[in-house]
C-alpha atoms as a PDB file:
ATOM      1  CA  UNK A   1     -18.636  28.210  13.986  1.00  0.00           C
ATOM      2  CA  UNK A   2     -21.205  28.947  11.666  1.00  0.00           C
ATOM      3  CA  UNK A   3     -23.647  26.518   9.716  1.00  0.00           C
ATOM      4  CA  UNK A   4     -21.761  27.344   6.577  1.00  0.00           C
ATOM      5  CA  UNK A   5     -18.404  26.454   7.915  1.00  0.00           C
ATOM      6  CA  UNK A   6     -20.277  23.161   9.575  1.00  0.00           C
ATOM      7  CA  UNK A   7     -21.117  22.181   6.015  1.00  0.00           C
ATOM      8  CA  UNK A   8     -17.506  22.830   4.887  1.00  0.00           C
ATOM      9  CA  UNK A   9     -15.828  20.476   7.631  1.00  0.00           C
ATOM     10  CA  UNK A  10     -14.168  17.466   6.197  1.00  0.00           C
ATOM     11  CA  UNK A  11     -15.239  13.700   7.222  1.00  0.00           C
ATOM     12  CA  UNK A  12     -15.001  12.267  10.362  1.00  0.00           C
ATOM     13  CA  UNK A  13     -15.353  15.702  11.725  1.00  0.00           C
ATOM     14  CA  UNK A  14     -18.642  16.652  11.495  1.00  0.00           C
ATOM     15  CA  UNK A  15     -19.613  13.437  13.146  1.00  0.00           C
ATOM     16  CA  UNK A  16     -17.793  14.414  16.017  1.00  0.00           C
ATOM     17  CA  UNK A  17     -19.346  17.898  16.048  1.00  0.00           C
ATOM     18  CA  UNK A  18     -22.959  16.793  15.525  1.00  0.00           C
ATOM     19  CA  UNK A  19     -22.854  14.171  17.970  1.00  0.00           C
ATOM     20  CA  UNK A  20     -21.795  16.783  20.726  1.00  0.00           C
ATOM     21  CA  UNK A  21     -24.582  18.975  19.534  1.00  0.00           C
ATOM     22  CA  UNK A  22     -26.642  17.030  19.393  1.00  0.00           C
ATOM     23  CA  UNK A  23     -25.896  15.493  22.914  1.00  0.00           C
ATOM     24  CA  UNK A  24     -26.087  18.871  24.341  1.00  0.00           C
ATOM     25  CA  UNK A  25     -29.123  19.807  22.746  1.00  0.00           C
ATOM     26  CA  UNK A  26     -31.181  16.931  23.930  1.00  0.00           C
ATOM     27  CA  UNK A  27     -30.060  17.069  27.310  1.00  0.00           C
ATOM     28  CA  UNK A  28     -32.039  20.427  27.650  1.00  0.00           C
ATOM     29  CA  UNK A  29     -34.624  21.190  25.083  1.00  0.00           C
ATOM     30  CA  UNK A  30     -35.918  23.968  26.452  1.00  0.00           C
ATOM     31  CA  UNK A  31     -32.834  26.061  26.918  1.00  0.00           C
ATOM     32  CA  UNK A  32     -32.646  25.794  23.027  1.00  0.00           C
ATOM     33  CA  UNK A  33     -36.299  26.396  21.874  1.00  0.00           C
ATOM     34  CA  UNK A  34     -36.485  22.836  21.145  1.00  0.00           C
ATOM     35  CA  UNK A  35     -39.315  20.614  22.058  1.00  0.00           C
ATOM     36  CA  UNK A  36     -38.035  16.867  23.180  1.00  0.00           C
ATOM     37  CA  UNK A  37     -38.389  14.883  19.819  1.00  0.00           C
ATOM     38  CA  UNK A  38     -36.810  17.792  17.536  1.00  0.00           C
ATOM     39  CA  UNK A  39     -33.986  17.045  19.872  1.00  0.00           C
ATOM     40  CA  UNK A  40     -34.091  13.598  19.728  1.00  0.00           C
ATOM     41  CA  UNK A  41     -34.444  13.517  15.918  1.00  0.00           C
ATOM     42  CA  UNK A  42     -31.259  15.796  16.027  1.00  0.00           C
ATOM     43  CA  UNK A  43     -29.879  13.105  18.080  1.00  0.00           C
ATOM     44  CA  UNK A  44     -30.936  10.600  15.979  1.00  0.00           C
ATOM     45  CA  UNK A  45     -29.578  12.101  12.954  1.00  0.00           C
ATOM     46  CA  UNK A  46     -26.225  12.864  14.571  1.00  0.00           C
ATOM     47  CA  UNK A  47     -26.129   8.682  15.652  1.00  0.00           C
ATOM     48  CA  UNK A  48     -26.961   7.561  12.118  1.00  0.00           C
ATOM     49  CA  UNK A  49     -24.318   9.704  10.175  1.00  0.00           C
ATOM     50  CA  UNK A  50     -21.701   8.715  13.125  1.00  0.00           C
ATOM     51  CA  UNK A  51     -22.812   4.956  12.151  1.00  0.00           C
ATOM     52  CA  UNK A  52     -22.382   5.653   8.365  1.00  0.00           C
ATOM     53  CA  UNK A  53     -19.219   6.741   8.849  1.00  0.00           C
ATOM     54  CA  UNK A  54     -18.231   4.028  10.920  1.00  0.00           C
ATOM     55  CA  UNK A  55     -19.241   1.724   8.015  1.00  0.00           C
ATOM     56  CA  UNK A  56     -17.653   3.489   5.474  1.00  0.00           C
ATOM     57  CA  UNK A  57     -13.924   3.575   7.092  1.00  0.00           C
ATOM     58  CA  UNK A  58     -14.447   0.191   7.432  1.00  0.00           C
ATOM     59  CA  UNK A  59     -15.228  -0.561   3.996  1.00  0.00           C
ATOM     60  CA  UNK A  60     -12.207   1.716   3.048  1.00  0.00           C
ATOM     61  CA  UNK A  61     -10.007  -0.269   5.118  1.00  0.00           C
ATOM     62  CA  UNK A  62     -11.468  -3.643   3.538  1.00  0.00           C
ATOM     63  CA  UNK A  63     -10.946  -2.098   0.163  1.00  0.00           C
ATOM     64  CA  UNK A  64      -7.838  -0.739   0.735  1.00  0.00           C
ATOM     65  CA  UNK A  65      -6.545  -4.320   2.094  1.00  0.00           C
ATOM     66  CA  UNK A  66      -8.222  -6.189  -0.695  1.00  0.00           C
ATOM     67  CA  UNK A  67      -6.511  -4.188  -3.178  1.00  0.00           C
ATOM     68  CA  UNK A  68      -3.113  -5.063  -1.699  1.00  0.00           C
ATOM     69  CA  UNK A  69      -4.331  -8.552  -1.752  1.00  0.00           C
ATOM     70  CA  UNK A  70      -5.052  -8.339  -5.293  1.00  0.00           C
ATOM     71  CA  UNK A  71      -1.725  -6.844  -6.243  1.00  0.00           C
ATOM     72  CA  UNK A  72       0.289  -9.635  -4.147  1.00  0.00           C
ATOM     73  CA  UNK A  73      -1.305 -12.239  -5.800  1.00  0.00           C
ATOM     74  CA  UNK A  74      -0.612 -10.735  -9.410  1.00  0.00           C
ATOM     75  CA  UNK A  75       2.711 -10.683  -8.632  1.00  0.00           C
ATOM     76  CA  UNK A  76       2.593 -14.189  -7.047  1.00  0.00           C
ATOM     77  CA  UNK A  77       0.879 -15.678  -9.897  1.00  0.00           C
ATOM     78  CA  UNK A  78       3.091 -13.622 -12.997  1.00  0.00           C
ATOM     79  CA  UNK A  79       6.285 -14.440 -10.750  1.00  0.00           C
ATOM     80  CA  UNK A  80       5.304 -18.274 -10.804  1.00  0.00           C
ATOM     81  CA  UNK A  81       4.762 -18.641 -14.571  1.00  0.00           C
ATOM     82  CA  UNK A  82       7.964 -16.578 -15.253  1.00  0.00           C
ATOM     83  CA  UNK A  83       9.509 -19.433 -13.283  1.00  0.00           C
ATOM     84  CA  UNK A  84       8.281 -21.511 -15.405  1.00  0.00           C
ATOM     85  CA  UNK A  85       7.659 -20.097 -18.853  1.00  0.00           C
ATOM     86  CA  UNK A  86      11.530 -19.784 -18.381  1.00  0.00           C
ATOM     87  CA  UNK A  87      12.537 -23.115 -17.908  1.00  0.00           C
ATOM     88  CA  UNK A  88      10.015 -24.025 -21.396  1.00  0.00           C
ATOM     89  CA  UNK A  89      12.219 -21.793 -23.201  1.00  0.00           C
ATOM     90  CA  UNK A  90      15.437 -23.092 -22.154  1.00  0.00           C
ATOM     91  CA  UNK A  91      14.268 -27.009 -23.173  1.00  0.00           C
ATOM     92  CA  UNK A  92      15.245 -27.563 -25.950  1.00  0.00           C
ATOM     93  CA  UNK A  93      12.441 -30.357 -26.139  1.00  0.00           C
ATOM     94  CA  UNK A  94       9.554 -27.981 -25.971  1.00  0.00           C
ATOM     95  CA  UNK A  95       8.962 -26.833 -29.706  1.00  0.00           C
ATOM     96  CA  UNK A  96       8.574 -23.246 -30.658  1.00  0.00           C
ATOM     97  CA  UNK A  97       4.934 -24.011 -32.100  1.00  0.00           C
ATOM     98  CA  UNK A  98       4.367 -25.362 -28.742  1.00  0.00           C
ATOM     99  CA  UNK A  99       5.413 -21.652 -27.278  1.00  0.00           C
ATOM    100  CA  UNK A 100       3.588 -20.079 -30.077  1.00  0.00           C
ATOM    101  CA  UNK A 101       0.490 -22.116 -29.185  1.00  0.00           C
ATOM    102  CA  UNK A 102       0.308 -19.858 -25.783  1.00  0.00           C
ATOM    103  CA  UNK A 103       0.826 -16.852 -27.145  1.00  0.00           C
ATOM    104  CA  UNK A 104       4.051 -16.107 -26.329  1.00  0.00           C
ATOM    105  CA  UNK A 105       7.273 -15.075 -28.547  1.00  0.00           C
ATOM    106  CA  UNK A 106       9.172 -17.541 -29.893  1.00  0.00           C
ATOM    107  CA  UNK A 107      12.888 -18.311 -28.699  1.00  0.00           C
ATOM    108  CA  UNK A 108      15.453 -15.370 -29.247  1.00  0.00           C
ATOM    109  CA  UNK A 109      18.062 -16.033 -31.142  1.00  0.00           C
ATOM    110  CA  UNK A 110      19.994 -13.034 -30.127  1.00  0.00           C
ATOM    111  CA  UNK A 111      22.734 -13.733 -27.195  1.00  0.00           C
ATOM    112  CA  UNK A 112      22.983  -9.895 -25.819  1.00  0.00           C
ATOM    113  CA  UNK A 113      21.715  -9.910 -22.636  1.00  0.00           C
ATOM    114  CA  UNK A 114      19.294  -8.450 -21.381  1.00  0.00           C
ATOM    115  CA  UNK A 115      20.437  -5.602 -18.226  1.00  0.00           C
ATOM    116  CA  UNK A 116      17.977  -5.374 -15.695  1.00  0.00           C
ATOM    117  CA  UNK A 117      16.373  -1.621 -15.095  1.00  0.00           C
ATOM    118  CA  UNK A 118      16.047   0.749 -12.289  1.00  0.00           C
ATOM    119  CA  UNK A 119      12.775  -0.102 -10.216  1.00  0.00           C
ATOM    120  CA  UNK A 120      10.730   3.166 -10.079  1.00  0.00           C
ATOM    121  CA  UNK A 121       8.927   5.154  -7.627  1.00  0.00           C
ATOM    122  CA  UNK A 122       9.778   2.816  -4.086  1.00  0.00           C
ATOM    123  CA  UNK A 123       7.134   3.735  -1.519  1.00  0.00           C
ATOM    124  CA  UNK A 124       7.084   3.106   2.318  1.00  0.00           C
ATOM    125  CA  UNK A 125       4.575   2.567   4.224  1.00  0.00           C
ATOM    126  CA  UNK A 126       4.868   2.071   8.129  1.00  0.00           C
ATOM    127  CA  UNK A 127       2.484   0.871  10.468  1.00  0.00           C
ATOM    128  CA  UNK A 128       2.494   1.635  14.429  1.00  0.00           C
ATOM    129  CA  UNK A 129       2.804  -2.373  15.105  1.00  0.00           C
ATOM    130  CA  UNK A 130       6.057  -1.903  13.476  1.00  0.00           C
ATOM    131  CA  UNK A 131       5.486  -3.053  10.118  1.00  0.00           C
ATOM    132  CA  UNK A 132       6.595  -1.743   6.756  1.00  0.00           C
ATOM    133  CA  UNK A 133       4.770  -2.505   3.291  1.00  0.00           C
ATOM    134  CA  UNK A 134       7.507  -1.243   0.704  1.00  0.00           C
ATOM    135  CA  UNK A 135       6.515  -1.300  -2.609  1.00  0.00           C
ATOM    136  CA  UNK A 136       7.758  -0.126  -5.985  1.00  0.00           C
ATOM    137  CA  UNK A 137       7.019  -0.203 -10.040  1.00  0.00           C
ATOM    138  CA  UNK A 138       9.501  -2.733 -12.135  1.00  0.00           C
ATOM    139  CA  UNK A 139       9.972  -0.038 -14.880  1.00  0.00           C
ATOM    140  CA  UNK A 140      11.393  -1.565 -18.321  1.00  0.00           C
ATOM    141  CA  UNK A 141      11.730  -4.713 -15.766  1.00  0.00           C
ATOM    142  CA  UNK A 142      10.368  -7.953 -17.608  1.00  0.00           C
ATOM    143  CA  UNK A 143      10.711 -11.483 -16.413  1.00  0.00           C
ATOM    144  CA  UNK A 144      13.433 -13.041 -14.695  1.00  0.00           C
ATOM    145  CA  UNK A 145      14.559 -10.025 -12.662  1.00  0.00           C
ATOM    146  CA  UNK A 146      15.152 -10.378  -9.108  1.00  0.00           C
ATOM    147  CA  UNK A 147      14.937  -7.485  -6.753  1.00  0.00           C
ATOM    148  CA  UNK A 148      16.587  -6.591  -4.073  1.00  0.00           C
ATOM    149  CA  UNK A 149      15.177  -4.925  -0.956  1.00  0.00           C
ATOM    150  CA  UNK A 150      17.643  -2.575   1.105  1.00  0.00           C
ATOM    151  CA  UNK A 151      17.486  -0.965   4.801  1.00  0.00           C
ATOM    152  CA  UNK A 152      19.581   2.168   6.417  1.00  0.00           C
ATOM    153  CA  UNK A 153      19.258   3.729   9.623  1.00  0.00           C
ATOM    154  CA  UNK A 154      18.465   7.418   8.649  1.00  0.00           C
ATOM    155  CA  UNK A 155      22.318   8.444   8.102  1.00  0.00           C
ATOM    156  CA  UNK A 156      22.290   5.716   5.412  1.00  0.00           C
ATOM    157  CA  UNK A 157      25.721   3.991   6.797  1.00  0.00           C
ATOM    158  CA  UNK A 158      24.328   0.841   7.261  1.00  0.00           C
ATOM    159  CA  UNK A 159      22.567  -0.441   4.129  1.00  0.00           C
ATOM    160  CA  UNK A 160      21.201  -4.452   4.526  1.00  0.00           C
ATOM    161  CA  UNK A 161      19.798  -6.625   2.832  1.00  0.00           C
ATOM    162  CA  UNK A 162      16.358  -7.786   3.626  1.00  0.00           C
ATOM    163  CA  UNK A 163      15.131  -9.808   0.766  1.00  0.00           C
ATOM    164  CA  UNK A 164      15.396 -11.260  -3.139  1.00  0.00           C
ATOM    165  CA  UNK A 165      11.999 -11.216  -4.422  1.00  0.00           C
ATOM    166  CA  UNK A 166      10.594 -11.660  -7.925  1.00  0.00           C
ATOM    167  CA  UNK A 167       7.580  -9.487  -6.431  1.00  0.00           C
ATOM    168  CA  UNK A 168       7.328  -5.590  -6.520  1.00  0.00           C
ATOM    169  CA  UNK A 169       5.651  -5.484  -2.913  1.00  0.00           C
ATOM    170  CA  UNK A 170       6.648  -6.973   0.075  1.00  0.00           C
ATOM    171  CA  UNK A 171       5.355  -6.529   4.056  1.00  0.00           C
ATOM    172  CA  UNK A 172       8.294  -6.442   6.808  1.00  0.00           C
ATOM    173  CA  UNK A 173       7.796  -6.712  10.444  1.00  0.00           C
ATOM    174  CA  UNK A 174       9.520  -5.985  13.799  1.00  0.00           C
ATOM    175  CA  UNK A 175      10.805  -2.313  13.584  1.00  0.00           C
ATOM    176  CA  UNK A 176      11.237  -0.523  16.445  1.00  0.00           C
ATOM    177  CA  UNK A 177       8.402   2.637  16.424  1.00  0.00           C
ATOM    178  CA  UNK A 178       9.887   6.223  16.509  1.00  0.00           C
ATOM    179  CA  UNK A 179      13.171   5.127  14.551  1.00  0.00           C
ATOM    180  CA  UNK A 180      13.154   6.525  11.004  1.00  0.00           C
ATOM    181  CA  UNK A 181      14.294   4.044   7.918  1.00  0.00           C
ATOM    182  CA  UNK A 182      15.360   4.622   4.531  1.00  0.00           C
ATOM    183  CA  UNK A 183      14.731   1.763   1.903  1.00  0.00           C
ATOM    184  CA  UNK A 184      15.806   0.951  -1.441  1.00  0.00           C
ATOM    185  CA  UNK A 185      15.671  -1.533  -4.119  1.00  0.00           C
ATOM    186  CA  UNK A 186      17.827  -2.488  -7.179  1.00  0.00           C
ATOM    187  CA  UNK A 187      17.088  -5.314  -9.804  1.00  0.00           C
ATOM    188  CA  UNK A 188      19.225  -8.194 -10.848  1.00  0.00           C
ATOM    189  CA  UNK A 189      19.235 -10.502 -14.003  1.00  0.00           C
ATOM    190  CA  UNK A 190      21.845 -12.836 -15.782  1.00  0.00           C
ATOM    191  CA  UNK A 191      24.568 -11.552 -13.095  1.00  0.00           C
ATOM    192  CA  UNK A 192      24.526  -7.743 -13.853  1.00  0.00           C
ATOM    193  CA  UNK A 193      22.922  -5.357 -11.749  1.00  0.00           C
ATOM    194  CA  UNK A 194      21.202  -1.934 -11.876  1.00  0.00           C
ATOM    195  CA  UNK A 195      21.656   1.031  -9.956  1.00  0.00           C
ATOM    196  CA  UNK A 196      19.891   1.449  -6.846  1.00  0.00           C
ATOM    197  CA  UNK A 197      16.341   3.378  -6.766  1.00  0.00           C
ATOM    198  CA  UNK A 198      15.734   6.490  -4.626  1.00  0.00           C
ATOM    199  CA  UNK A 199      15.826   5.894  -0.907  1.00  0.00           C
ATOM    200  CA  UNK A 200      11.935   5.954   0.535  1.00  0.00           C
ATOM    201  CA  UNK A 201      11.691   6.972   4.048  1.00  0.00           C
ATOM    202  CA  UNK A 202       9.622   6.390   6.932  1.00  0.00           C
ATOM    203  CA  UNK A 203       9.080   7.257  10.458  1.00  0.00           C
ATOM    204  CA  UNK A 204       7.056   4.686  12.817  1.00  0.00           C
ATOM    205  CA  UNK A 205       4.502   6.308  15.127  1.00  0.00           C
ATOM    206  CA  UNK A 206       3.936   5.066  18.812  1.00  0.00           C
ATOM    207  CA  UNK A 207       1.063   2.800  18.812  1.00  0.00           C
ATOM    208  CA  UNK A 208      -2.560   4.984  19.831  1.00  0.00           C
ATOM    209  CA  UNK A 209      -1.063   7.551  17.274  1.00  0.00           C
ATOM    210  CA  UNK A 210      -2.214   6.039  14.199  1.00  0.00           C
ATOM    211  CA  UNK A 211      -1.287   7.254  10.338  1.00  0.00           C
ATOM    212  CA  UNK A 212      -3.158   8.978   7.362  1.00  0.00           C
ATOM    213  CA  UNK A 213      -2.327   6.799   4.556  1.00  0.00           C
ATOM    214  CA  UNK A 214      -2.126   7.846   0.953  1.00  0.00           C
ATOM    215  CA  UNK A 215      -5.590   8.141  -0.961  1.00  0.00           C
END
């Protein structure tokens, strides 16, 4: 390896790489031209970047959970005043003005109904303690659709039913690692149904394996 290709390794690796270096280089100064504290700094140096990069896949971890966070409790919270934005509509004692006052759209007065929409763009993603986050985009889906969350065994013969959710994102736990799954998701409203999304896939690793997820 040379200290141009050293430069051009990708993170964690170089960590790895300096740290046995640098290891090897302060066990015997001498055999390297060295004196004792240029190896040590090179030591050093190798210990601090290993630390930064401990710190940063931490914070990318913490970022990447907060950001789930975030997005379950958007859907939480818009789910919960659907529920309820809904039923306002449908009294008949709450006033349009009173609506219009919240800046919403007053009552329709058109009866077609409205046909729920494919959810877009399902994604899968597995976890070697067996569990799943599945998670998807509602499309031309407003408010008042329900989805439904589907599982298959990979020759797709056995399609169930795991939930009814107003949310786009959901967490399931207790598959089996090493058994590939297909999932998919349709959305309901006012009885009709839409087609079914594309199946997303996944494959549980053993535990110890670990996963690259998505950036």
């Amino acid at each position: 390896m040379t200290i141009t290709q050293m430069y051009n390794l990708e993170d964690p690796t170089p960590g790895d790489t300096l740290a046995q270096v640098g290891a090897q280089v302060l066990a015997a100064p001498a055999t390297f031209g060295l004196s004792v504290a240029q190896a040590t700094e090179m030591s050093d140096s190798a210990e601090l970047f290993n630390e930064a990069l401990a710190a940063w896949n931490a914070a990318r971890i913490a970022a990447d959970t907060a950001s789930f966070d975030k997005q379950t409790q958007r859907e939480t919270s818009l789910a919960v005043f659907s529920q309820y934005l809904n039923l306002m509509y449908a009294n008949p004692s709450v006033s349009s003005s009173s609506i219009l006052s919240l800046g919403f759209a007053p009552r329709s007065t058109s009866k077609t109904p409205i046909l729920p929409f494919i959810p877009q763009e399902p994604f899968a993603l597995p976890s070697a303690d067996g569990s799943v986050k599945v998670s998807w985009k509602a499309g031309d889906n407003k408010y008042g659709v329900i989805y439904e969350v589907e599982v298959s065994d990979a020759d797709e013969s056995n399609w169930t039913l795991l939930a009814s959710t107003t949310k786009t994102r959901l967490t399931f736990n207790d598959f089996a690692p090493g058994v590939p799954k297909w999932f998919r998701i349709r959305a309901t409203k006012n009885g009709e149904v839409s087609p079914y999304s594309v199946n997303a896939g996944i494959y549980i690793p053993a535990p110890g394996f670990g996963l690259e997820e998505a950036a």
